[in-house]
PDB file of N, CA and C in Angstrom:
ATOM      1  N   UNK A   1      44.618 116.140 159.134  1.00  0.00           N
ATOM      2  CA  UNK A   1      43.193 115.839 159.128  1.00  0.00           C
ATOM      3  C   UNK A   1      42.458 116.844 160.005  1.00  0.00           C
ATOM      4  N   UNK A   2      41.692 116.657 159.787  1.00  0.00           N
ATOM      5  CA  UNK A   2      40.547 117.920 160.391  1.00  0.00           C
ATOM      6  C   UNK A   2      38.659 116.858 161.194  1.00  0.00           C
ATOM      7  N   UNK A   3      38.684 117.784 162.304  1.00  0.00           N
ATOM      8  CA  UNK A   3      37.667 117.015 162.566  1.00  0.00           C
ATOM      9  C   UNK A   3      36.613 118.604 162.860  1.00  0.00           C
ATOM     10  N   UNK A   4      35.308 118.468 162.182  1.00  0.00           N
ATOM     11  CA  UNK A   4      34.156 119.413 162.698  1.00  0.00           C
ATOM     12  C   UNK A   4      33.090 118.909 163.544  1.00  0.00           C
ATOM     13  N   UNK A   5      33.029 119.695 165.234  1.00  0.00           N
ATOM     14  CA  UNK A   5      31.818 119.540 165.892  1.00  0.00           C
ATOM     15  C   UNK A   5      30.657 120.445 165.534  1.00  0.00           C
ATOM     16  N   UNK A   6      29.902 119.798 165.985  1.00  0.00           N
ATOM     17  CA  UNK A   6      28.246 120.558 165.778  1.00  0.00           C
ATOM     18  C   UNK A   6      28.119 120.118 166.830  1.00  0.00           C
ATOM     19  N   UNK A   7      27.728 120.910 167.686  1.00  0.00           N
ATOM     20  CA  UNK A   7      27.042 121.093 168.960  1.00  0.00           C
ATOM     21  C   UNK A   7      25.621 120.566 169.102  1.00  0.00           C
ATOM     22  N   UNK A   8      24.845 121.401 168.326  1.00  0.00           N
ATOM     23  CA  UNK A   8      23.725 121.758 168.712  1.00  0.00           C
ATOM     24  C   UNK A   8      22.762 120.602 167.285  1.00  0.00           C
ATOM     25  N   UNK A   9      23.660 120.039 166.666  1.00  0.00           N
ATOM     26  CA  UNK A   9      22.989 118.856 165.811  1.00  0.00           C
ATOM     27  C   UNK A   9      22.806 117.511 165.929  1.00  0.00           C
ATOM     28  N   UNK A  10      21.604 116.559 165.776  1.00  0.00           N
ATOM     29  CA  UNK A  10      21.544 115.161 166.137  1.00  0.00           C
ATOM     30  C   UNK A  10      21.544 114.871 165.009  1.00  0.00           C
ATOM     31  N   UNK A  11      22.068 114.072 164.660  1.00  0.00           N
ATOM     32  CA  UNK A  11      21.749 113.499 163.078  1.00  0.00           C
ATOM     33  C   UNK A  11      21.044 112.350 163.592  1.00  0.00           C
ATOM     34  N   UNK A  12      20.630 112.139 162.139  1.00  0.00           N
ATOM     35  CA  UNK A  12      19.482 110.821 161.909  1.00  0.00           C
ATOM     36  C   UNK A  12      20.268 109.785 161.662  1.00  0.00           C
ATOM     37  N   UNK A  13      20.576 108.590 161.726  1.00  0.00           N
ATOM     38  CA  UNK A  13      21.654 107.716 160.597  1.00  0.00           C
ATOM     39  C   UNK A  13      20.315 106.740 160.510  1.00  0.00           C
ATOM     40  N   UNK A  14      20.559 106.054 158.860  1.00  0.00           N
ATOM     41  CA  UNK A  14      19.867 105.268 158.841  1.00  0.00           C
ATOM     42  C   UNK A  14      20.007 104.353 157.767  1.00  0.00           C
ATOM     43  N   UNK A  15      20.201 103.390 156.917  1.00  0.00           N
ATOM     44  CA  UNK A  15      20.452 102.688 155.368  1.00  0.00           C
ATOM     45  C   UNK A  15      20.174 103.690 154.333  1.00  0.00           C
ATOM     46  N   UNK A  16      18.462 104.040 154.427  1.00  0.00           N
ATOM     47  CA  UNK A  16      17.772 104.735 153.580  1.00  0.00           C
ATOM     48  C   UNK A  16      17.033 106.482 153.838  1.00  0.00           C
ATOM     49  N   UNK A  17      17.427 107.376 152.992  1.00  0.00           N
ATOM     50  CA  UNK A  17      16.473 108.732 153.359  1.00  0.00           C
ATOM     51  C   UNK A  17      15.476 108.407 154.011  1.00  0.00           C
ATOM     52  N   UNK A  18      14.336 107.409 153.249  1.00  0.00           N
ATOM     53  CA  UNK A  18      12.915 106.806 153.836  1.00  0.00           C
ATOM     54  C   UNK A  18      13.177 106.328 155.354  1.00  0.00           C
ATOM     55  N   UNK A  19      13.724 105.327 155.402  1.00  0.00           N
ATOM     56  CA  UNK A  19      13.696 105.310 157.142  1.00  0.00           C
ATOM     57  C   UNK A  19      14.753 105.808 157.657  1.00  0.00           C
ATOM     58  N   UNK A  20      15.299 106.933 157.775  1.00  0.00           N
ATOM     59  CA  UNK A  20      15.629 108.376 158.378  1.00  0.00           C
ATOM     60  C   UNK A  20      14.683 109.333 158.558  1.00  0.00           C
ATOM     61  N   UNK A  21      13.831 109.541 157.634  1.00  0.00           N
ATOM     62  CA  UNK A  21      12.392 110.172 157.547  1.00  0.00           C
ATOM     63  C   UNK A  21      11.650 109.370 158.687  1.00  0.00           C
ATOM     64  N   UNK A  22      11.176 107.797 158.567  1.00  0.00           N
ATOM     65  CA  UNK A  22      10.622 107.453 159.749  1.00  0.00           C
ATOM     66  C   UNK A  22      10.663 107.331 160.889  1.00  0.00           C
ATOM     67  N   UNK A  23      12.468 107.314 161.117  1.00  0.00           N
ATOM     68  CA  UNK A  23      13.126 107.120 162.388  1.00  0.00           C
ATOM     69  C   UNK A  23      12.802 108.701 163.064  1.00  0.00           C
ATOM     70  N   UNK A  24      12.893 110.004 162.437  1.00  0.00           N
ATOM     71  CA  UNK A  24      12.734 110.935 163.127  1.00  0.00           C
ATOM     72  C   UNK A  24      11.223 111.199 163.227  1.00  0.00           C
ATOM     73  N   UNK A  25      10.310 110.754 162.353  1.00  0.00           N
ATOM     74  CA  UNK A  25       8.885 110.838 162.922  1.00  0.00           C
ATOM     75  C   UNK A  25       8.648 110.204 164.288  1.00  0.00           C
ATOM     76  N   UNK A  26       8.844 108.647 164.538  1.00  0.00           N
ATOM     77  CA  UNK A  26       9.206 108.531 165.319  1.00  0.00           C
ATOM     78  C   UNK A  26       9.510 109.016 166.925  1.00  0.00           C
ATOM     79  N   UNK A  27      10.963 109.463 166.258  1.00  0.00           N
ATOM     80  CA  UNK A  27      11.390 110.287 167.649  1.00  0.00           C
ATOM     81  C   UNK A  27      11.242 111.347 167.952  1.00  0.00           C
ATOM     82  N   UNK A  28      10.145 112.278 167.067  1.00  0.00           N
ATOM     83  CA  UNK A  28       9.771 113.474 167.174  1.00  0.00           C
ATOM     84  C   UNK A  28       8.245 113.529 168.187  1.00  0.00           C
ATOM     85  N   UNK A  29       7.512 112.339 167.238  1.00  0.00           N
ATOM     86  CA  UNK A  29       6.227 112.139 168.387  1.00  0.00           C
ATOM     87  C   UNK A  29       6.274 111.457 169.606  1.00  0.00           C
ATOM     88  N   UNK A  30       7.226 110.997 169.760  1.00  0.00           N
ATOM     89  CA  UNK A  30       7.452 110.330 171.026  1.00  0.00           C
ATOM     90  C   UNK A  30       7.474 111.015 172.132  1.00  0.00           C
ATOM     91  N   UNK A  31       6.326 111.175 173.448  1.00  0.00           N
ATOM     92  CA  UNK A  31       6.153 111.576 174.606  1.00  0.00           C
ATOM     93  C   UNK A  31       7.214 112.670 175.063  1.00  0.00           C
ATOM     94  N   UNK A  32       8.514 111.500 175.290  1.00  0.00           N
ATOM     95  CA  UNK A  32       9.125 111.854 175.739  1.00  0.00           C
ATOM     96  C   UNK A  32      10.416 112.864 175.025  1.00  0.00           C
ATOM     97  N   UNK A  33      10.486 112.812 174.003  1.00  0.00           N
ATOM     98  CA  UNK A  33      11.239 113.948 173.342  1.00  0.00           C
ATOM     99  C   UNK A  33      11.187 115.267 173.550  1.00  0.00           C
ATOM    100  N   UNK A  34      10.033 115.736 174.279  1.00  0.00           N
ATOM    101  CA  UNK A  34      10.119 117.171 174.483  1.00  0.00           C
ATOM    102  C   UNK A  34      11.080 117.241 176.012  1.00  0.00           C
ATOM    103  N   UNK A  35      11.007 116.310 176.723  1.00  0.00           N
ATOM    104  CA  UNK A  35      11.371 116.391 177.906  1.00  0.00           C
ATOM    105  C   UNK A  35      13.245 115.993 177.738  1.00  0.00           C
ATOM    106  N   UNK A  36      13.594 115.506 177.002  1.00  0.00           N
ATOM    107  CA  UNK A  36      14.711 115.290 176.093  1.00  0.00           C
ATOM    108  C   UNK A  36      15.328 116.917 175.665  1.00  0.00           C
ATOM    109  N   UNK A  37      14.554 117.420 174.783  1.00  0.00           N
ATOM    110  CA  UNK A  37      15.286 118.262 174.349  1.00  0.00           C
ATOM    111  C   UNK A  37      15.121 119.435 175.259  1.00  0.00           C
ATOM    112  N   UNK A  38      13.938 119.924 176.407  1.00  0.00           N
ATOM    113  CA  UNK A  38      14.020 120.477 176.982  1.00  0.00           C
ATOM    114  C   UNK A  38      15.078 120.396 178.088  1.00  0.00           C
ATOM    115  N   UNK A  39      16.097 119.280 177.942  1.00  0.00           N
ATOM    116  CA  UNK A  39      17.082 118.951 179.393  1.00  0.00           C
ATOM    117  C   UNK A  39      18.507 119.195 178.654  1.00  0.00           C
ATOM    118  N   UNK A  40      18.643 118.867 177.138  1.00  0.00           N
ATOM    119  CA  UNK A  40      19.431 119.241 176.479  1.00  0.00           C
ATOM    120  C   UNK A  40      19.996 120.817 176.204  1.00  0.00           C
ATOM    121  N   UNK A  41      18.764 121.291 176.296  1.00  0.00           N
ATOM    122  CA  UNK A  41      18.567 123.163 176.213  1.00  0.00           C
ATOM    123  C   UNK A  41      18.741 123.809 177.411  1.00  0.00           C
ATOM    124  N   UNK A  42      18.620 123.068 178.529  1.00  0.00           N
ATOM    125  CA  UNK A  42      18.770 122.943 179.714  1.00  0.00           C
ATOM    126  C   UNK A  42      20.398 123.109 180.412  1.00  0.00           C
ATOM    127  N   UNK A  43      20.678 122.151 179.806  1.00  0.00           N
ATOM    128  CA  UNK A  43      22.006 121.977 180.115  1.00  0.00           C
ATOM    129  C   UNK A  43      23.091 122.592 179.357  1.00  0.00           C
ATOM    130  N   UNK A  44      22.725 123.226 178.495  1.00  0.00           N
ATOM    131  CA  UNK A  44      23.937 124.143 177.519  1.00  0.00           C
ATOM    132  C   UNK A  44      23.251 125.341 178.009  1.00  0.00           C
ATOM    133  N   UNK A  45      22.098 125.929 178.697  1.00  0.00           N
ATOM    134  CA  UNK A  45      21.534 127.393 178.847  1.00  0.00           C
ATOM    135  C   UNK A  45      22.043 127.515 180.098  1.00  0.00           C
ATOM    136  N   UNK A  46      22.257 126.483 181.313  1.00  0.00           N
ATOM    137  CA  UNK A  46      21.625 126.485 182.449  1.00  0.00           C
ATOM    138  C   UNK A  46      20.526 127.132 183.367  1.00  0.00           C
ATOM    139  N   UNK A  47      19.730 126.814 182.341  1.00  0.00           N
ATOM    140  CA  UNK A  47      18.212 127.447 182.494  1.00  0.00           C
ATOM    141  C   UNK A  47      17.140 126.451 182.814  1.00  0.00           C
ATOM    142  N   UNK A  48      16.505 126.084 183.941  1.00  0.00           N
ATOM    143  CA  UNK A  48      15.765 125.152 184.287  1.00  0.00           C
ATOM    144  C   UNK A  48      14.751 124.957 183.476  1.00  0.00           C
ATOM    145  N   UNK A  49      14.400 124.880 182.279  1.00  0.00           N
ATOM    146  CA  UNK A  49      13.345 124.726 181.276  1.00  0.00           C
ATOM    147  C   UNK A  49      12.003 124.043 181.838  1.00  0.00           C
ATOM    148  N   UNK A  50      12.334 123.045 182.801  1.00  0.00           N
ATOM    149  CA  UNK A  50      11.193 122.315 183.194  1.00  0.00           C
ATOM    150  C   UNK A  50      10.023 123.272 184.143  1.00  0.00           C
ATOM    151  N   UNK A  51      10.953 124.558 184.755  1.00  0.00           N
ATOM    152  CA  UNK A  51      10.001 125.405 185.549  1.00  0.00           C
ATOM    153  C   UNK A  51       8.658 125.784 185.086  1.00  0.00           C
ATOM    154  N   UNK A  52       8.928 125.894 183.571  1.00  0.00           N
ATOM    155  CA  UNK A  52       7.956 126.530 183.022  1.00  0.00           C
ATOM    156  C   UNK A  52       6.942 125.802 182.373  1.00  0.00           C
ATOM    157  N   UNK A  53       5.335 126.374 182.559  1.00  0.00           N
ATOM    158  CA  UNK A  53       4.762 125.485 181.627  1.00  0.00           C
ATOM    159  C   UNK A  53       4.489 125.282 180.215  1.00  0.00           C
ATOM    160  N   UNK A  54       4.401 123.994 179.708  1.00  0.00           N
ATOM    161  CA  UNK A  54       4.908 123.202 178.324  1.00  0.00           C
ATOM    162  C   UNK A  54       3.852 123.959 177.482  1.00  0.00           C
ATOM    163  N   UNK A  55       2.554 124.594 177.867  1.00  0.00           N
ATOM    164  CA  UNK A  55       1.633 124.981 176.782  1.00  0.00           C
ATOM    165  C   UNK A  55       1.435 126.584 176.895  1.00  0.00           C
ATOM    166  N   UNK A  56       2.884 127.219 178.014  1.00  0.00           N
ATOM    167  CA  UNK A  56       2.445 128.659 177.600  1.00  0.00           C
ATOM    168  C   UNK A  56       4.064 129.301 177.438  1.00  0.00           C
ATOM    169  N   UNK A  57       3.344 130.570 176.443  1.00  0.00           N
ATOM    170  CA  UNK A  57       4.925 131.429 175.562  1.00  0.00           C
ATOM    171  C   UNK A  57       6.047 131.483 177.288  1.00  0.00           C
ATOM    172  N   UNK A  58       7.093 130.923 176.329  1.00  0.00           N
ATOM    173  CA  UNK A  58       8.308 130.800 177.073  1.00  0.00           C
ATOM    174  C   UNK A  58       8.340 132.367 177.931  1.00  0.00           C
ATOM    175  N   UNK A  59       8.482 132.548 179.293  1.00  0.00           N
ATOM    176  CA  UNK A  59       8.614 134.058 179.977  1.00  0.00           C
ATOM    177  C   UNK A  59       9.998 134.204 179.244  1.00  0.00           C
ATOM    178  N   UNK A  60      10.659 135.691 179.709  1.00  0.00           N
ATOM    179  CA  UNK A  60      12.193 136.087 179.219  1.00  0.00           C
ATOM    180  C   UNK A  60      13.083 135.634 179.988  1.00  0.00           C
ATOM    181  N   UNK A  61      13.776 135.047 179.839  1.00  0.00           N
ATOM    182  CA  UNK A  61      14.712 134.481 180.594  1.00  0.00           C
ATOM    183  C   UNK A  61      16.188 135.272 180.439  1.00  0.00           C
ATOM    184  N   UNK A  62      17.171 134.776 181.381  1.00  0.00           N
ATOM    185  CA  UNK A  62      18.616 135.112 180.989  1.00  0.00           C
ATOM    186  C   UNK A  62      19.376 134.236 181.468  1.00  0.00           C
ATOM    187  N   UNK A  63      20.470 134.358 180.642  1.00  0.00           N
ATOM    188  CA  UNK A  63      21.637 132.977 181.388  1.00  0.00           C
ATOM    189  C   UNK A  63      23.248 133.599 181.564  1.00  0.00           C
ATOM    190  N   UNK A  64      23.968 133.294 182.439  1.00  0.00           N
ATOM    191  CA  UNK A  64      25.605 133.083 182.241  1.00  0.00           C
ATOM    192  C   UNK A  64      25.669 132.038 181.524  1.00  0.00           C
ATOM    193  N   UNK A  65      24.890 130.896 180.839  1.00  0.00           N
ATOM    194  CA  UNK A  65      25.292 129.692 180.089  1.00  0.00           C
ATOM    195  C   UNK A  65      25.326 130.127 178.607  1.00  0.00           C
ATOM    196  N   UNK A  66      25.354 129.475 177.819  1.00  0.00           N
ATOM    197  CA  UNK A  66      25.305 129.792 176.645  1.00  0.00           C
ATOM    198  C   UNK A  66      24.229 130.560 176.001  1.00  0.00           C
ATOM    199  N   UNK A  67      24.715 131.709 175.776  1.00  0.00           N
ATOM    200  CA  UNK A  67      23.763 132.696 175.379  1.00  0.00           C
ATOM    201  C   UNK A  67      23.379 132.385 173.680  1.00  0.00           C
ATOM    202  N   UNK A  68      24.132 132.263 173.030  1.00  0.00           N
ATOM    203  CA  UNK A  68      23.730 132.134 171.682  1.00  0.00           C
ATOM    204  C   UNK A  68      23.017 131.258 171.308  1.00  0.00           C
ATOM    205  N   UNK A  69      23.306 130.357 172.222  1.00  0.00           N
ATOM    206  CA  UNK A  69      22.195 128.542 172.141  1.00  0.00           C
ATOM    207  C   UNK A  69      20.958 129.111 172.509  1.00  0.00           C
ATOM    208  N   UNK A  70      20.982 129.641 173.331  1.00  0.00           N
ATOM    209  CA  UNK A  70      19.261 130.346 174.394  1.00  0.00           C
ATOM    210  C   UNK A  70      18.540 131.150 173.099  1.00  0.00           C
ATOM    211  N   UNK A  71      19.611 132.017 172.817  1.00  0.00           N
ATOM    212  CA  UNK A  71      18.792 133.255 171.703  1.00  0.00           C
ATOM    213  C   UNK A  71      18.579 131.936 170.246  1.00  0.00           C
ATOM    214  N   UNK A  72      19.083 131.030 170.003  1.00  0.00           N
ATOM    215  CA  UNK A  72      18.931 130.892 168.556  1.00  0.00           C
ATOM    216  C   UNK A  72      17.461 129.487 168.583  1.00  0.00           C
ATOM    217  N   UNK A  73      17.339 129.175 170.201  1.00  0.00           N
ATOM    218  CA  UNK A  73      16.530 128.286 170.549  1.00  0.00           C
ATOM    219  C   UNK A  73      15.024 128.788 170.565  1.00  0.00           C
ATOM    220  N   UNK A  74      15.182 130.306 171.289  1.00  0.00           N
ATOM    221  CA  UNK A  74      13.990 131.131 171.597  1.00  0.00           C
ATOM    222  C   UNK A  74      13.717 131.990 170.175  1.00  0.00           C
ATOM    223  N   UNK A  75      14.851 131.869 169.477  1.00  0.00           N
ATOM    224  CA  UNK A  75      13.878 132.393 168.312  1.00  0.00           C
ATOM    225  C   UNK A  75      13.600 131.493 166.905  1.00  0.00           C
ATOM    226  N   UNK A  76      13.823 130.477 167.416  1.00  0.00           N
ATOM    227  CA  UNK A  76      13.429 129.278 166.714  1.00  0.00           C
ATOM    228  C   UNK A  76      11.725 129.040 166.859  1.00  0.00           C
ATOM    229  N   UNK A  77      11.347 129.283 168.210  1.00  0.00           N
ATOM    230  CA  UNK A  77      10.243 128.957 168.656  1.00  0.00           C
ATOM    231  C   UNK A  77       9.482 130.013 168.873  1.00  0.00           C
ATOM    232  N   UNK A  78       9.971 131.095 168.315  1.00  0.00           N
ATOM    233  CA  UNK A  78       9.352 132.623 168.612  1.00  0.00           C
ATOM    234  C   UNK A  78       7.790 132.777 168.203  1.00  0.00           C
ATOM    235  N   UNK A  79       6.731 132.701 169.584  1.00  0.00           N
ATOM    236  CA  UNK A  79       5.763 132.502 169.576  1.00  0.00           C
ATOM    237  C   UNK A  79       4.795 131.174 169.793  1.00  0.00           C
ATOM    238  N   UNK A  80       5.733 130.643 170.118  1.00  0.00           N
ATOM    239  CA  UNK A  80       5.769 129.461 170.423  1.00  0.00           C
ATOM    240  C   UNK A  80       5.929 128.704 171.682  1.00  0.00           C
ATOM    241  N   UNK A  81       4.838 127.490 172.395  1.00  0.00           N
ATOM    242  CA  UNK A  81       5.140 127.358 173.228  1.00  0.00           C
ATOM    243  C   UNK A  81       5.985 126.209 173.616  1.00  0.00           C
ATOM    244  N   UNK A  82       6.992 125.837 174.824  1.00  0.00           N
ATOM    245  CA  UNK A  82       7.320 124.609 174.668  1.00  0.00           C
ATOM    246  C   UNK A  82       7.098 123.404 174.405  1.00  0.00           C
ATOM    247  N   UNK A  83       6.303 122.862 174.554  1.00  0.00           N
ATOM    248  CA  UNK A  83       5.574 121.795 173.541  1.00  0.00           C
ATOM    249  C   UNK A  83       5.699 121.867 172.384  1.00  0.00           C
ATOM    250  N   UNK A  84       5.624 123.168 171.523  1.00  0.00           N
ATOM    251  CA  UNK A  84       5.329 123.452 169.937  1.00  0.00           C
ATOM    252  C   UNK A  84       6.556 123.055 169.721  1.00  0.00           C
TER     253      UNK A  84
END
């Protein structure tokens, strides 16, 4: 048998597509989700994410933590500020 991790994926679970769709609206507008995933990004970069502020372009950063998580995070959001 074989087992695959994903790191860097949350899945939704839910009965129905429809409320999987609602469950992540949900937890997407919710306050506190940015502060969530900013501690998550946090903790695989070891990059203090919270230093910076939430409504301006991320400065350049560098890490000994996971570099590929950092680069595939920052160019996810490329142009973008944390909040977005």
């Amino acid at each position: 048998s074989h087992c695959k991790v994903f790191y860097l994926i949350s899945p939704i679970v839910a009965d129905t597509h429809d409320e999987a769709v609602a469950k992540r609206d949900r937890w997407f507008n919710d306050p506190q989700y940015v502060e969530y995933m900013l501690a998550e990004i946090s903790s695989i970069t070891e990059i203090d994410f919270k230093q910076f502020d939430l409504d301006e372009p991320v400065p350049e950063v560098w890490t000994n933590g996971e570099r590929g998580s950092l680069e595939a995070f920052l160019s996810g959001g490329k142009d973008k500020t944390l909040r977005e």
